[in-house]
Protein backbone atom coordinates (compact mmCIF):
# COMPACT_ATOMS: atom_id res chain seq x y z
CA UNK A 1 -9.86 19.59 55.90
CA UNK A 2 -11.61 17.81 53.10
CA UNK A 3 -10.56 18.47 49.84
CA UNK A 4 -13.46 19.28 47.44
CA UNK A 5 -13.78 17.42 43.57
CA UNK A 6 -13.29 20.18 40.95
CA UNK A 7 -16.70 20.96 39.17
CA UNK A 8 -17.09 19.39 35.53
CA UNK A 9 -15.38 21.85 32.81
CA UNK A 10 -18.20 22.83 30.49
CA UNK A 11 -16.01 22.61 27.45
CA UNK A 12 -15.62 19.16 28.22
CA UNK A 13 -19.05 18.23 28.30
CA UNK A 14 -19.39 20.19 25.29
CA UNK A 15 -16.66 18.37 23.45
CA UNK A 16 -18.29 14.74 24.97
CA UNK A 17 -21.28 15.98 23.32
CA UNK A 18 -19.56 16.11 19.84
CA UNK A 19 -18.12 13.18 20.17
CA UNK A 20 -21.11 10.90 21.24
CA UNK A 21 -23.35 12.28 18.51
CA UNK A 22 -20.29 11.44 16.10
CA UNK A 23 -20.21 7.69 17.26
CA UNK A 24 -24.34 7.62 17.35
CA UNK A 25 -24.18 8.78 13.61
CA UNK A 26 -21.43 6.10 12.84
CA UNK A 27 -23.20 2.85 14.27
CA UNK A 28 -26.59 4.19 13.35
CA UNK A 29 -27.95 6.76 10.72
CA UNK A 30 -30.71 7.57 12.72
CA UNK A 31 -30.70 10.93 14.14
CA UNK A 32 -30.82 11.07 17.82
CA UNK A 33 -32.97 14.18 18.66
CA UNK A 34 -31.46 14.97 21.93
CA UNK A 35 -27.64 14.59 20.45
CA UNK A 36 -29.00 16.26 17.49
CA UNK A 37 -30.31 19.66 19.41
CA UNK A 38 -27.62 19.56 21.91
CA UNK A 39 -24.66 19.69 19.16
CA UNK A 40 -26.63 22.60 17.09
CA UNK A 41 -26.23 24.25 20.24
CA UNK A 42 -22.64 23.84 20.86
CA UNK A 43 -21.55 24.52 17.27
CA UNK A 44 -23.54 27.83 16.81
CA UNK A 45 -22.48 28.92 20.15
CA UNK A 46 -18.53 28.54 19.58
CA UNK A 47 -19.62 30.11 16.08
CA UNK A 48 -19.17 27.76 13.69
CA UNK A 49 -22.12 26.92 10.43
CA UNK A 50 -24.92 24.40 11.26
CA UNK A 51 -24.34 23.02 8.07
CA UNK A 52 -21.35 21.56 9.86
CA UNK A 53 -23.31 19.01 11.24
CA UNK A 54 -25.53 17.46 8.03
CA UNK A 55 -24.01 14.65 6.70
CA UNK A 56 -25.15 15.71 2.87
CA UNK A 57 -23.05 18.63 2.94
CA UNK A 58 -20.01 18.80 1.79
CA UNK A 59 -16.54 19.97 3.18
CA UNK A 60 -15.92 21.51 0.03
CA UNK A 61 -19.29 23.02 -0.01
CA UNK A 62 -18.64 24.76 3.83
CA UNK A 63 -15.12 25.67 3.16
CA UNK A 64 -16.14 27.75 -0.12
CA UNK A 65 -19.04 29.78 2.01
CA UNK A 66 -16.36 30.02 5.10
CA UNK A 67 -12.81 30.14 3.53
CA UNK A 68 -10.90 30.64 6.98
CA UNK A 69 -12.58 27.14 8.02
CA UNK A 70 -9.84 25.87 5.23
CA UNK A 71 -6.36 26.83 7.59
CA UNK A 72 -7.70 25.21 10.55
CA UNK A 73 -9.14 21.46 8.71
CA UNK A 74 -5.08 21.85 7.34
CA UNK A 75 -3.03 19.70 10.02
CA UNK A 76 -6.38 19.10 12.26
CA UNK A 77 -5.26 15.44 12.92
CA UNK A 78 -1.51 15.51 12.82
CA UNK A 79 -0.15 12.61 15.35
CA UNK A 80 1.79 14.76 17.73
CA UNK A 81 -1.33 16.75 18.02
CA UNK A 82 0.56 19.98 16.63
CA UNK A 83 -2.33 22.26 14.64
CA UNK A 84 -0.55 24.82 12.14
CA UNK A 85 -2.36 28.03 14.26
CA UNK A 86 -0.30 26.87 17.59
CA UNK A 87 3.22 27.49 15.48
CA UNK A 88 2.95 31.26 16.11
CA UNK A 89 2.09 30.75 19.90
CA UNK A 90 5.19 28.65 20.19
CA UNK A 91 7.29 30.81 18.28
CA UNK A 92 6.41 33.70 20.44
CA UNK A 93 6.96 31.64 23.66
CA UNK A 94 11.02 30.85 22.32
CA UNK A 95 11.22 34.22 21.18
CA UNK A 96 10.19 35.60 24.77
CA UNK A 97 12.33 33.71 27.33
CA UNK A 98 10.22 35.66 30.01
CA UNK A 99 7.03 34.32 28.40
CA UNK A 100 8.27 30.64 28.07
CA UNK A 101 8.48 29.99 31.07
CA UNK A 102 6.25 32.59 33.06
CA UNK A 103 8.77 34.83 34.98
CA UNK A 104 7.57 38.32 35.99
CA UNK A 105 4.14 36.66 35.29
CA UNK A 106 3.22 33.92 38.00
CA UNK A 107 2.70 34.88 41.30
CA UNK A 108 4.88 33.75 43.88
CA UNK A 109 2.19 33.82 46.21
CA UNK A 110 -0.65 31.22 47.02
CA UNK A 111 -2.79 31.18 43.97
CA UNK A 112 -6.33 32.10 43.43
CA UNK A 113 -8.11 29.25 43.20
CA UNK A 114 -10.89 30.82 41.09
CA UNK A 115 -8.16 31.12 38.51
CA UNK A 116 -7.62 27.78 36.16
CA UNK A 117 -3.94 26.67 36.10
CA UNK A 118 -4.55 24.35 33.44
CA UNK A 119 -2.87 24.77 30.06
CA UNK A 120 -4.66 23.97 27.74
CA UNK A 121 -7.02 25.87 25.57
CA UNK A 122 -10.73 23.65 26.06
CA UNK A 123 -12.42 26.20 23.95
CA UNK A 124 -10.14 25.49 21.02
CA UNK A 125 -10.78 21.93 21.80
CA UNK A 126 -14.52 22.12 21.60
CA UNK A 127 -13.77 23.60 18.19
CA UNK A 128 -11.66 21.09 16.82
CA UNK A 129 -13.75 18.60 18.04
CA UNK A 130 -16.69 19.76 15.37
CA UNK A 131 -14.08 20.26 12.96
CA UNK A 132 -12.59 16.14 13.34
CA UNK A 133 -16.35 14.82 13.85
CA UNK A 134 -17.37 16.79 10.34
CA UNK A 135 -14.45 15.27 8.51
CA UNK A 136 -15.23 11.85 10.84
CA UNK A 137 -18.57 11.36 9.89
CA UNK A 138 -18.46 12.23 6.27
CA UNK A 139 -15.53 9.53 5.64
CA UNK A 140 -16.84 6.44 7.24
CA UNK A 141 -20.49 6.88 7.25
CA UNK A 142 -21.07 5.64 3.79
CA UNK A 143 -24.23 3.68 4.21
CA UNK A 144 -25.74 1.39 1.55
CA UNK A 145 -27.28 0.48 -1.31
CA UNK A 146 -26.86 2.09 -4.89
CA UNK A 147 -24.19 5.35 -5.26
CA UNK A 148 -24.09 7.51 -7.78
CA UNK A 149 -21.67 9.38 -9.48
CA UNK A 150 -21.68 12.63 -7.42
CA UNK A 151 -22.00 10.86 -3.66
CA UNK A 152 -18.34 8.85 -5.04
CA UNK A 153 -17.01 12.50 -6.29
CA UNK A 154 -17.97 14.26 -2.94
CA UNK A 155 -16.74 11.37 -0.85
CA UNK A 156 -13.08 11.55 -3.13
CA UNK A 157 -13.44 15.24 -2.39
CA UNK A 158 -14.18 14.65 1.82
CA UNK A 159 -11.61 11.67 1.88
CA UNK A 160 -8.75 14.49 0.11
CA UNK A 161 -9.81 16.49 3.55
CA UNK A 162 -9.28 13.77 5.88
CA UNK A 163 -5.96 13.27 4.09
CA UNK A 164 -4.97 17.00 4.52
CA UNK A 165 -6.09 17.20 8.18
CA UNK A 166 -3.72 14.03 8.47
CA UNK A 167 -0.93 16.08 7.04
CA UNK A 168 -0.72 14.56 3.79
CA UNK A 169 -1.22 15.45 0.01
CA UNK A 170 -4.85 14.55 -1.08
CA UNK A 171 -4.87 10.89 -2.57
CA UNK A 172 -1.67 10.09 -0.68
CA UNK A 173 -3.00 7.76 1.77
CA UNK A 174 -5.56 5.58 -0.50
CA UNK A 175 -2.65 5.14 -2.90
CA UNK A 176 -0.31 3.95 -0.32
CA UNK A 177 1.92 7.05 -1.06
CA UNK A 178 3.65 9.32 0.87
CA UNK A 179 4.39 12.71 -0.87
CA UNK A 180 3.24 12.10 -4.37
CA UNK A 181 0.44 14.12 -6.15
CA UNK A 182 -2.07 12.22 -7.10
CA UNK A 183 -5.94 11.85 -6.18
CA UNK A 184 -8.66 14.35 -5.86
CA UNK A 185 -7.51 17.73 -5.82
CA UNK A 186 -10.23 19.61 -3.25
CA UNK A 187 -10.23 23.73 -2.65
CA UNK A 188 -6.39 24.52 -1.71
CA UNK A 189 -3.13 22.13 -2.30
CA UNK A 190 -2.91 20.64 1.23
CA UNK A 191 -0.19 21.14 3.84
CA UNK A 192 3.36 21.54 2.95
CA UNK A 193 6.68 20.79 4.24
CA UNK A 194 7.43 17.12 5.90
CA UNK A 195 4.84 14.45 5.70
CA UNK A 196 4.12 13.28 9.27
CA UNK A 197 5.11 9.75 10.43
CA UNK A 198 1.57 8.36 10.71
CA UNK A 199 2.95 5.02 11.70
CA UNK A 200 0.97 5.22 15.17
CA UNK A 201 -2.32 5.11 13.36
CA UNK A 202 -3.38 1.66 14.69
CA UNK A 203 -5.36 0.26 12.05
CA UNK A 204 -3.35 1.62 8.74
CA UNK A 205 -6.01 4.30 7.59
CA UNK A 206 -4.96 4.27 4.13
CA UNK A 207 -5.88 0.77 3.09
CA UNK A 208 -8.88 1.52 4.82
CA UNK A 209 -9.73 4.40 3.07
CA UNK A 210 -8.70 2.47 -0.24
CA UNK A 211 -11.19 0.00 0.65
CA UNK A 212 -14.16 2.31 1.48
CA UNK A 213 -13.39 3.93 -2.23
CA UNK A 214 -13.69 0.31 -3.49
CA UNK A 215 -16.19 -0.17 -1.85
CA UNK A 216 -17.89 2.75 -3.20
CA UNK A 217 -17.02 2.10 -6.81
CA UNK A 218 -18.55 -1.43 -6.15
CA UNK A 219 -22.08 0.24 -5.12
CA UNK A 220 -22.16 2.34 -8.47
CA UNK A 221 -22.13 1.57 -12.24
CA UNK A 222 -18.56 1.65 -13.27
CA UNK A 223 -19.45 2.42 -16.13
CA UNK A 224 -20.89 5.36 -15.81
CA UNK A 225 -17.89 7.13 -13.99
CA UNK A 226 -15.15 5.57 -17.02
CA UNK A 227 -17.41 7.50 -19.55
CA UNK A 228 -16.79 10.66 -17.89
CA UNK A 229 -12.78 11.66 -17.78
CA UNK A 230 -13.35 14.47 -14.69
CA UNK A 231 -14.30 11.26 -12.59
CA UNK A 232 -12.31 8.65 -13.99
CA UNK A 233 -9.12 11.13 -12.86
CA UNK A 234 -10.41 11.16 -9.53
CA UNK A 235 -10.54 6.99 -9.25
CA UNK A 236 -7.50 5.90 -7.03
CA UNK A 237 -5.95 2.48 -8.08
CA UNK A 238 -6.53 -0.19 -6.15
CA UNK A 239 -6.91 -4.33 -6.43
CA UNK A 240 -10.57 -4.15 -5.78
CA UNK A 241 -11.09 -1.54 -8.52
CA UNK A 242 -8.41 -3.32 -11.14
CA UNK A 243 -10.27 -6.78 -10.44
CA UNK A 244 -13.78 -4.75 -11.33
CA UNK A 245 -12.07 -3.35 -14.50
CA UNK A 246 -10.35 -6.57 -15.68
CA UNK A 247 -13.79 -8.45 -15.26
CA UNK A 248 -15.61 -6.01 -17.11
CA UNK A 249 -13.49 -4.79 -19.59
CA UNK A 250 -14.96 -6.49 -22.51
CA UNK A 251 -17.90 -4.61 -22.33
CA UNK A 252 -16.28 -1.47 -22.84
CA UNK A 253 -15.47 0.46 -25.57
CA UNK A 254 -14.26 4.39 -26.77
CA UNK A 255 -13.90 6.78 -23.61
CA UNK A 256 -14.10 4.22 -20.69
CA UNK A 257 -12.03 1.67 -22.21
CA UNK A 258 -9.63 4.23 -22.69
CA UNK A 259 -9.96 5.54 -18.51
CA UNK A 260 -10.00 1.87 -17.70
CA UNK A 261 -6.35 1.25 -19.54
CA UNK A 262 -5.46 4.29 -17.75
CA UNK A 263 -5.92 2.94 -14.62
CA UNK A 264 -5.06 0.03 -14.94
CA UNK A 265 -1.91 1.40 -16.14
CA UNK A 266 -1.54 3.28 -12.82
CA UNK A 267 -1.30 0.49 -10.40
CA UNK A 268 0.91 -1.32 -12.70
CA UNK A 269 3.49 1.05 -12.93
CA UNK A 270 3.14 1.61 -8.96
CA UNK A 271 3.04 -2.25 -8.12
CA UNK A 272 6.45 -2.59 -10.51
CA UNK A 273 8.06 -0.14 -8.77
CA UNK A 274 8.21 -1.75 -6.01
CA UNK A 275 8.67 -5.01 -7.07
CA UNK A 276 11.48 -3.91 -8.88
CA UNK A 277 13.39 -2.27 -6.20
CA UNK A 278 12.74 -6.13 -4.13
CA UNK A 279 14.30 -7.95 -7.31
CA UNK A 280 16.69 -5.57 -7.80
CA UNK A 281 21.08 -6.72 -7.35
CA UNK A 282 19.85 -9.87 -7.77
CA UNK A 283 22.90 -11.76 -9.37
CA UNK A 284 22.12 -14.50 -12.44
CA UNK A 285 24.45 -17.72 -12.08
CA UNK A 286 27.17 -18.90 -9.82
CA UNK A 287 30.67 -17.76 -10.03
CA UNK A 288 32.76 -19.81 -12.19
CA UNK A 289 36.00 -19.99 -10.54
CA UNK A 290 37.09 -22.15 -13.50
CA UNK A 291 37.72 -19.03 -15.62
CA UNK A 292 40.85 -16.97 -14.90
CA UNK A 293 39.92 -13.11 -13.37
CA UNK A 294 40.13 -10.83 -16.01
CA UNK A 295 43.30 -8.26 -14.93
CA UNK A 296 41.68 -5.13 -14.89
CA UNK A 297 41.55 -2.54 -12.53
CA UNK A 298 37.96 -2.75 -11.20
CA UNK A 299 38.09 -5.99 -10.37
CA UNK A 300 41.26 -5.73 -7.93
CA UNK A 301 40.49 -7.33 -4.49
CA UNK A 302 42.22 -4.78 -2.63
CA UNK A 303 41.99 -6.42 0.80
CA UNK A 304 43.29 -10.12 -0.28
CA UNK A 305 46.11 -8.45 -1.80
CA UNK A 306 47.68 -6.49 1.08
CA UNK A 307 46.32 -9.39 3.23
CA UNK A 308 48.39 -11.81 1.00
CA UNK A 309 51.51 -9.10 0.89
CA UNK A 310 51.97 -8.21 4.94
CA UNK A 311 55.00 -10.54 4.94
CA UNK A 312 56.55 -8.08 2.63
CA UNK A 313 55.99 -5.26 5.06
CA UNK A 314 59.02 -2.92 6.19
CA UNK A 315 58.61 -1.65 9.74
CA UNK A 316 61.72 0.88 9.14
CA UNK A 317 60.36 2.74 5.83
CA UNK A 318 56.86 2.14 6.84
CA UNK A 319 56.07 0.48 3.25
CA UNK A 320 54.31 -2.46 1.65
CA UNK A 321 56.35 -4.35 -1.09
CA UNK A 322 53.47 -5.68 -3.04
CA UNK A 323 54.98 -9.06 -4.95
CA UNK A 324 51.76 -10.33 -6.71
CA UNK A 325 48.16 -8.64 -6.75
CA UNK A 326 45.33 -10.41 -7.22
CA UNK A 327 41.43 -9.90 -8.73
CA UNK A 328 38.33 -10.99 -8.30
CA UNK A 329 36.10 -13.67 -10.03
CA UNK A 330 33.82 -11.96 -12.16
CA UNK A 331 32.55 -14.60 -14.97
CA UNK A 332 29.51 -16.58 -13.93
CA UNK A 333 28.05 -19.84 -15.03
CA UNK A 334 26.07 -19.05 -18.70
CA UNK A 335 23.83 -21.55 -18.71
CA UNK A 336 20.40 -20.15 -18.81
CA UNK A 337 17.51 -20.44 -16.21
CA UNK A 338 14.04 -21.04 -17.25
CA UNK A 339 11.56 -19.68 -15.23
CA UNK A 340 7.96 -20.77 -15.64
CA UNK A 341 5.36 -19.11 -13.35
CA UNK A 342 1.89 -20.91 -13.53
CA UNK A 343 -0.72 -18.76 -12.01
CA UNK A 344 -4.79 -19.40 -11.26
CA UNK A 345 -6.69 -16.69 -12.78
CA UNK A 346 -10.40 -17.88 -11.36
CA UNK A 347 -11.86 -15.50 -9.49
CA UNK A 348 -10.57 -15.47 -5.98
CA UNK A 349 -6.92 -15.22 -7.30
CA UNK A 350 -7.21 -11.97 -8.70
CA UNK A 351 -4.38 -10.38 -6.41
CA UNK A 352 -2.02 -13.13 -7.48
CA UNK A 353 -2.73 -12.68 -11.21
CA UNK A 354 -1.90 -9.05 -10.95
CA UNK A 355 1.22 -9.28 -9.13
CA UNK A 356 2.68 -12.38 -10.71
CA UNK A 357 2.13 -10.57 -14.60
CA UNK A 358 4.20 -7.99 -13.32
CA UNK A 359 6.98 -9.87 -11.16
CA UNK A 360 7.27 -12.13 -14.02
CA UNK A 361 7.50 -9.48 -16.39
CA UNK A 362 11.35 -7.77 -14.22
CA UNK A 363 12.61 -11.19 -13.86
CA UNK A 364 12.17 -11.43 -17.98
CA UNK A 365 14.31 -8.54 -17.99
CA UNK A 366 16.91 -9.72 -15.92
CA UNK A 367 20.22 -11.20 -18.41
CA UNK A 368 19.75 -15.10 -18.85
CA UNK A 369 16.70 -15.79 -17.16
CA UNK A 370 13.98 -17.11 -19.93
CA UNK A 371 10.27 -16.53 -18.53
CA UNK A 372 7.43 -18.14 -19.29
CA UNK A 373 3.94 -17.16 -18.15
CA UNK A 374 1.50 -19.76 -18.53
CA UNK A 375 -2.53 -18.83 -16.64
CA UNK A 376 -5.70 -21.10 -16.40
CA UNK A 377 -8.96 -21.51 -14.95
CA UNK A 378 -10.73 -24.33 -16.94
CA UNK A 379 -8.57 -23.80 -20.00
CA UNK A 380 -4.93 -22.79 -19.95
CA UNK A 381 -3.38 -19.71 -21.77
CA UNK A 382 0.14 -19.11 -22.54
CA UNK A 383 1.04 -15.59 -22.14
CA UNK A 384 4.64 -15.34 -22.82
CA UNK A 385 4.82 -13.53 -25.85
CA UNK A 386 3.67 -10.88 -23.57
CA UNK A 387 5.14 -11.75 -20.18
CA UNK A 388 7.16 -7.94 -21.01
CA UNK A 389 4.54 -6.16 -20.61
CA UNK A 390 2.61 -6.81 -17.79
CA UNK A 391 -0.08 -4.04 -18.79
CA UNK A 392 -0.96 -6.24 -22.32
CA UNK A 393 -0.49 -9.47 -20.27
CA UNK A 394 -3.28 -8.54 -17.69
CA UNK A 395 -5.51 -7.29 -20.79
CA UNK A 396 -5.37 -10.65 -22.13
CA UNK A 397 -6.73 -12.71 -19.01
CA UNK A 398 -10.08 -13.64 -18.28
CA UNK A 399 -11.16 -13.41 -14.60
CA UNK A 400 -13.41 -16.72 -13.22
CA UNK A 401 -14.54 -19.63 -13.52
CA UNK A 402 -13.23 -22.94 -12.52
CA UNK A 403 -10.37 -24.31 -11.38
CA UNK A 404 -8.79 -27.21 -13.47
CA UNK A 405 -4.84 -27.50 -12.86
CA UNK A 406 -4.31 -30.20 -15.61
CA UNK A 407 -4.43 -28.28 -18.40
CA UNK A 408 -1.98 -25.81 -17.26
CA UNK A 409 0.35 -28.61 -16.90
CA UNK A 410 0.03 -30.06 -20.31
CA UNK A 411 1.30 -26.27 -21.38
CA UNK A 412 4.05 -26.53 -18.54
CA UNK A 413 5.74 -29.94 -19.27
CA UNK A 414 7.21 -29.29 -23.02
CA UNK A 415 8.79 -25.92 -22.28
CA UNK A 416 11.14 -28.18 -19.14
CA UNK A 417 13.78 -28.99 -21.46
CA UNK A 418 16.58 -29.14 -18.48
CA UNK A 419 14.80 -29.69 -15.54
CA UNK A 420 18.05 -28.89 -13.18
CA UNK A 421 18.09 -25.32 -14.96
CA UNK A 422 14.54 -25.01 -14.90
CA UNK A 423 11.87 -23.39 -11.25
CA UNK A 424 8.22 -23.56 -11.75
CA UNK A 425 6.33 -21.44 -9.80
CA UNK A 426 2.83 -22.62 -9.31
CA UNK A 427 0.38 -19.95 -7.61
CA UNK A 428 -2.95 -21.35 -6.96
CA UNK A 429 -5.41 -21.40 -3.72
CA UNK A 430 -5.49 -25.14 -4.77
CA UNK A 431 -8.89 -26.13 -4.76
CA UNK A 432 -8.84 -28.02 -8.19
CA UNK A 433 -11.22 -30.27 -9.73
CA UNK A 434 -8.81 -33.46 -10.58
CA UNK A 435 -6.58 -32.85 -7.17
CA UNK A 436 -4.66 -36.71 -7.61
CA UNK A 437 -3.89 -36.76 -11.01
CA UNK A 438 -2.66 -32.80 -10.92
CA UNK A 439 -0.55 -34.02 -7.63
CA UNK A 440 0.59 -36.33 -9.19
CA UNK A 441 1.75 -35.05 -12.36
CA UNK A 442 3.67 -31.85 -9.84
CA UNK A 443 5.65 -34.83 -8.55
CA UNK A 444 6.92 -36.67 -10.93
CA UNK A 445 8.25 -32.91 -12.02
CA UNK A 446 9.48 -32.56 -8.22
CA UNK A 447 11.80 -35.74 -8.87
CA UNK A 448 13.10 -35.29 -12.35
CA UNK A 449 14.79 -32.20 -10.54
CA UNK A 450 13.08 -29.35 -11.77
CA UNK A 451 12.79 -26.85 -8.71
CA UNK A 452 8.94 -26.70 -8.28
CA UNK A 453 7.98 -23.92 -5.95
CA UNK A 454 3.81 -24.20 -4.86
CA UNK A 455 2.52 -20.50 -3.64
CA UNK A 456 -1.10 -20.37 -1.69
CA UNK A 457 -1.34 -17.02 -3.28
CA UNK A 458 0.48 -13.65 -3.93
CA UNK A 459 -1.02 -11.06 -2.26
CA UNK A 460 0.65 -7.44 -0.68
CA UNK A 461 -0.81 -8.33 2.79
CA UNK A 462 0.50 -12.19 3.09
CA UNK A 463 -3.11 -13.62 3.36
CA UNK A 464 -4.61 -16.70 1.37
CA UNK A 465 -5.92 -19.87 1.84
CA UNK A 466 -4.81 -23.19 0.61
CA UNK A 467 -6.39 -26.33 0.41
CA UNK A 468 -5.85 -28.72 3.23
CA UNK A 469 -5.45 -31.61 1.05
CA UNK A 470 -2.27 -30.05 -1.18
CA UNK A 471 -0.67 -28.35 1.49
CA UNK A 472 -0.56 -31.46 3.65
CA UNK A 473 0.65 -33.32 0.57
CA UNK A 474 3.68 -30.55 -0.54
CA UNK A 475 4.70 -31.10 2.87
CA UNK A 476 5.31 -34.55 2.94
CA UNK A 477 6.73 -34.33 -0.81
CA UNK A 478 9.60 -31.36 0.56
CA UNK A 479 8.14 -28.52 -1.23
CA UNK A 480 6.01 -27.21 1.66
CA UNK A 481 3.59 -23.76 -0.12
CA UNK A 482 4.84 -21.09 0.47
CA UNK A 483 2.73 -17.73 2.66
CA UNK A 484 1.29 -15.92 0.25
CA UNK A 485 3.26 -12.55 0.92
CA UNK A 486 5.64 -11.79 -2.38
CA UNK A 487 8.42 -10.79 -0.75
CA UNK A 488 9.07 -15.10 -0.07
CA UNK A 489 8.45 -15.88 -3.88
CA UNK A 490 11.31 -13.07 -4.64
CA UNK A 491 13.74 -14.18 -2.09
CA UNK A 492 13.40 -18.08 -3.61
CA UNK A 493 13.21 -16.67 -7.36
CA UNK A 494 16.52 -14.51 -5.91
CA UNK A 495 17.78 -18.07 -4.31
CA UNK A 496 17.47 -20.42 -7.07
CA UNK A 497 18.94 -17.84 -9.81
CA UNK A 498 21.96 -17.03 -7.72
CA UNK A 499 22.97 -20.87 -7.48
């Protein structure tokens, strides 16, 4: 007896429908007239708007002429798949032992097979499926050319609704956070409870969507959304968006000066907070064994002194006779470290400017550590009667130009007044316009014994680029650069105070 193939489920085609028109409008804002007329069809017929399907419309706009529309986008993309209306169902199936797991229902007999034993609900699939492509399409299919200030508000406003159908507080995910308010605030507060473990989401979405917001902020005059606060509130901080603000910050003035502090205020305090937590225990100066313990309580090494006393044990009155006790090493070696961090503030080492102000700015808070901040481009700046405040520091740089290393150095040299005491950090991509006599010049510092530590660049993600030339030359010298990812330059910073 042959078997016959099951007949095509017409929610599936249905939901394949969606989905294709979704990708078509992705890859190609030209309207397919065939995808087009087919998905009107299968969105008024499961009784959802049209207006569900125009691009130029607004979640916020179809959730304040359909409120109930507003529950279901909540928890629409959750990972495990879990929507907030199946709680109740599930609730109802632990409740009801009977209904959990079908006695007094199912048949015992040979089933119908006009009746479908699958599970799952393909009409509510078909629905979500319009739901996800609305929220889909109107993320990532930001086109090109000029954006004004309302398409940037309504994307912030769409993006907040991808967020929430992710399970997240609006602005979470294009500020990297996890829990924190923040970001456009669209109709409703988003989903409480737990924040879902989007780990599986294979690329990160939230430096994506970071970088579509960039990108969008790029495509429109900056200006023009600083001058107005409702907008400026709404900007999430990023390095794309800090880089446009630092460039153009001269040529602002009253409100948007003020909104463009502000923000750049933001990422500083976010960036330094989780610097700080990397720097953070790290210990200034070697123990110096050559001063006695100070005989106080807190510093009693428990463990070397019943470790040092077990010969005085009694086996018969179970008791430790405790003949000397002894304490820890506390004092360390006072002899101040100089750290001087030399970073290249031309154009393509914006990332590095940024995080260095701000690294250099908690190691200058750490006891005996003496931090000098020295940037450059064609002419060389010494920033460390600011290097406390990273915010003032950052105000005080000037984005582009070229690269010459040389005069950086002739600020460097006369602040290495004990070169074993003394690490310079040097953070450039390299690419300098006298490369031998800059080389040359990091040597001879190399061999009077200062610790000189070259960086490609220091950047959250790791990448860079260094040129070929210097990086081939470090490594023959013993001082090979360093990946650009921060977390190396703070274990070596960590390293060389600790000795």
């Amino acid at each position: 007896m042959t078997e016959t193939a099951p007949a095509p489920d017409a929610h599936d085609h249905r939901r394949q429908v969606l989905y294709w028109r979704l990708l078509a409008r992705l890859f190609d804002p030209e309207e397919r007239a065939s995808l087009e007329a087919a998905s009107l069809a299968v969105v008024e017929d499961i009784g959802l708007p049209a207006a569900l399907l125009d691009p130029q419309v607004s979640i916020d706009s179809i959730v304040q002429r359909h409120p109930d529309l507003a529950a279901e986008l909540d928890g629409l993309m959750t990972p495990d798949g879990a929507h907030p209306q199946d709680d109740s169902a599930e609730t109802d199936a632990r409740t009801d032992p009977q209904d959990a797991t079908g006695a007094d229902r199912a048949p015992t007999g040979p089933q119908d097979p006009t009746v479908d034993a699958d599970p799952r609900d393909r009409a509510a699939e078909v629905r979500r499926a319009a739901l996800v492509s609305k929220v889909l399409l109107n993320v990532f299919a930001t086109g090109s050319g000029a954006v004004s200030a309302g398409q940037l508000a309504r994307w912030q406003s769409d993006a907040g609704w991808l967020e929430r159908a992710l399970g997240c507080a609006p602005g979470d995910l294009r500020g990297g956070r996890t829990g924190a308010p923040g970001g456009v605030a669209p109709t409703g507060t988003g989903l409480g409870g737990a924040t879902p473990d989007l780990s599986r989401l294979i690329p990160q979405i939230g430096p994506e969507l970071g970088a579509l917001e960039a990108d969008l902020v790029k495509r429109m005059r900056l200006r023009e959304v600083l001058a107005d606060p409702q907008l400026a509130a709404r900007l999430t901080p990023s390095m794309s968006l800090i880089e446009q603000l630092l460039r153009d910050k001269n040529n602002l003035s009253g409100v948007a000066l003020a909104n463009a502090k502000a923000l750049i205020r933001r990422f500083v305090d976010e960036v330094a907070q989780v610097l700080r937590t990397q720097v953070e225990k790290t210990s200034v100066g070697a123990i110096d064994r050559s001063v006695p313990p100070k005989r106080v309580f807190r510093n009693l090494d428990l463990d070397r002194t019943i470790w040092k006393n077990l010969t005085n044990y009694s086996p018969e009155e179970e008791r430790l006779y405790v003949d000397r006790l002894y304490y820890r090493h506390t004092a360390r070696k006072t002899t101040p470290q100089r750290l001087i961090v030399v970073v290249d503030q031309s154009g393509s080492m914006v990332d590095s400017m940024v995080n260095c102000t701000i690294l250099a700015s908690i190691f200058a808070g750490l006891p005996r550590v003496d931090v000098h901040l020295i940037a450059y481009d064609t002419q060389a700046l010494d920033l460390t009667p600011w290097v406390h405040d990273p915010f003032e520091t950052l105000l005080r740089t000037n984005l582009g130009g070229g690269t010459d290393g040389t005069v950086a150095m002739a600020l460097a040299q006369p602040k290495i007044a004990e070169p074993r005491n003394t690490v310079v950090v040097w953070i450039s991509d390299f690419y300098e316009w006298q490369s031998q006599p800059l080389f040359d010049s990091m040597a001879a510092l190399h061999r009077s014994g200062t610790r000189f530590i070259p960086v490609g660049s220091v950047t959250s993600s790791g990448r860079g680029s260094v040129n070929p030339w210097f990086r081939e030359r470090f490594k023959d010298l013993g001082t090979p650069v360093l990946s650009g990812h921060i977390r190396k330059l703070v274990h070596e910073l960590k390293t060389f105070l600790a000795s």
